[in-house]
Every structure is written in structure tokens, then in C-alpha cells.
Protein backbone atom coordinates (compact mmCIF):
# COMPACT_ATOMS: atom_id res chain seq x y z
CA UNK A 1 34.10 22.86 -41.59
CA UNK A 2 37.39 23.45 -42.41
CA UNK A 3 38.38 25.94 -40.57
CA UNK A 4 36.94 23.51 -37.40
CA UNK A 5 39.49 20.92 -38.87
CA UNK A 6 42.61 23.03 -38.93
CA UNK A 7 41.60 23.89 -35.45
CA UNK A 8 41.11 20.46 -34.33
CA UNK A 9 45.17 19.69 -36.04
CA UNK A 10 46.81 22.20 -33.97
CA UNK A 11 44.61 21.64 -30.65
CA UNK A 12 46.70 17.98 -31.20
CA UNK A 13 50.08 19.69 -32.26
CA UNK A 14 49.61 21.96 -28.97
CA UNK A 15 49.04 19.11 -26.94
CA UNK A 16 51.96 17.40 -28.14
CA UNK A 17 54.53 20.51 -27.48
CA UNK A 18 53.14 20.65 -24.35
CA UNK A 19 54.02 16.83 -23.38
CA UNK A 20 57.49 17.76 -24.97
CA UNK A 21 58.31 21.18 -23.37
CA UNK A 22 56.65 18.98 -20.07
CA UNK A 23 59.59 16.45 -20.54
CA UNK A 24 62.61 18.79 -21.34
CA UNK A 25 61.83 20.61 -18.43
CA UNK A 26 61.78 16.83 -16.37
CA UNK A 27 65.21 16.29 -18.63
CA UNK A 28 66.60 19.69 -17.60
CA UNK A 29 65.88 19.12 -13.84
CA UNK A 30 67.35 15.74 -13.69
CA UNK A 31 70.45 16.63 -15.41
CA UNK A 32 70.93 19.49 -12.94
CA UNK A 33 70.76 17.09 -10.08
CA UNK A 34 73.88 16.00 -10.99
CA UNK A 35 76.91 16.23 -9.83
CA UNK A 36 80.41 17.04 -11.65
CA UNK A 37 82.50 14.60 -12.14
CA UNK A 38 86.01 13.84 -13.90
CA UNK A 39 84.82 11.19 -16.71
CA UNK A 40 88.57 10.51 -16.60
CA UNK A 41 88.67 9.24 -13.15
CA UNK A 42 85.32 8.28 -12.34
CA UNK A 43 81.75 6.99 -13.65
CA UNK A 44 78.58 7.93 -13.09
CA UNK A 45 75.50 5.26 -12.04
CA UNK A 46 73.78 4.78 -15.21
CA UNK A 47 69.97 6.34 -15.08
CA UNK A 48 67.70 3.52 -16.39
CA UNK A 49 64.39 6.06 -15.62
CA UNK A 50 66.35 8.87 -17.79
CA UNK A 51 67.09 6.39 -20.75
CA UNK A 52 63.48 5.12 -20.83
CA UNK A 53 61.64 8.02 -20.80
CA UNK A 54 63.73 9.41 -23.23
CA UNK A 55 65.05 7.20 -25.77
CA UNK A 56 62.30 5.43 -28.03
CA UNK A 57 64.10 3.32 -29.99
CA UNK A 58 67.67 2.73 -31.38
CA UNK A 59 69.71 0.59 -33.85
CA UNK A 60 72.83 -0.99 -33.11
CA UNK A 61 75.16 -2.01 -36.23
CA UNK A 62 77.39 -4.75 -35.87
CA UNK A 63 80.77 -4.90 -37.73
């Protein structure tokens, strides 16, 4: 039984690396697409599908 148990854990931890290594290849592809630019000179449109998909939650502090 506990053998079946341990199995059960990393059947979950294997579907979770999955879902990650799934979305860092989507993350790698997108930020291939692209292109250069001089942050100097120029901006880039602001990716609103990249920021939600990978940004869970954050904190902001106020000074």
C-alpha cells in the first residue's frame, strides 16, 4: 500500500513537470518571435497573454 502511494505522489509530480516543461517550451517560442530592438530608442507592445499565463501573483510595495 505504500509503495501504491509513493507511486500515486510522483504520477502527480510527473504531471506537473510536464504542464511546466509544456509552458517553457510555449515561453521559449514566444520569446523567439520577437524581434530585436534598441530598449534605448524604442518599446515593445506589452504581451498581456505572456504576463497572464505566466505570472501568478505579485506584490507591489509602496514607499
Amino acid at each position: 500500500m505504500e509503495i501504491h502511494d509513493q507511486i500515486n505522489i510522483l504520477d502527480g509530480q510527473k504531471e506537473i513537470a510536464e504542464e511546466v516543461l509544456n509552458d517553457l517550451k510555449w515561453l521559449q517560442k514566444e520569446l523567439m518571435q520577437l524581434e530585436d530592438f534598441n530598449q534605448d530608442k524604442e518599446r515593445i507592445p506589452f504581451r498581456g497573454d505572456i504576463f497572464s499565463r505566466i505570472v501568478e501573483k505579485g506584490i507591489i510595495i509602496v514607499r
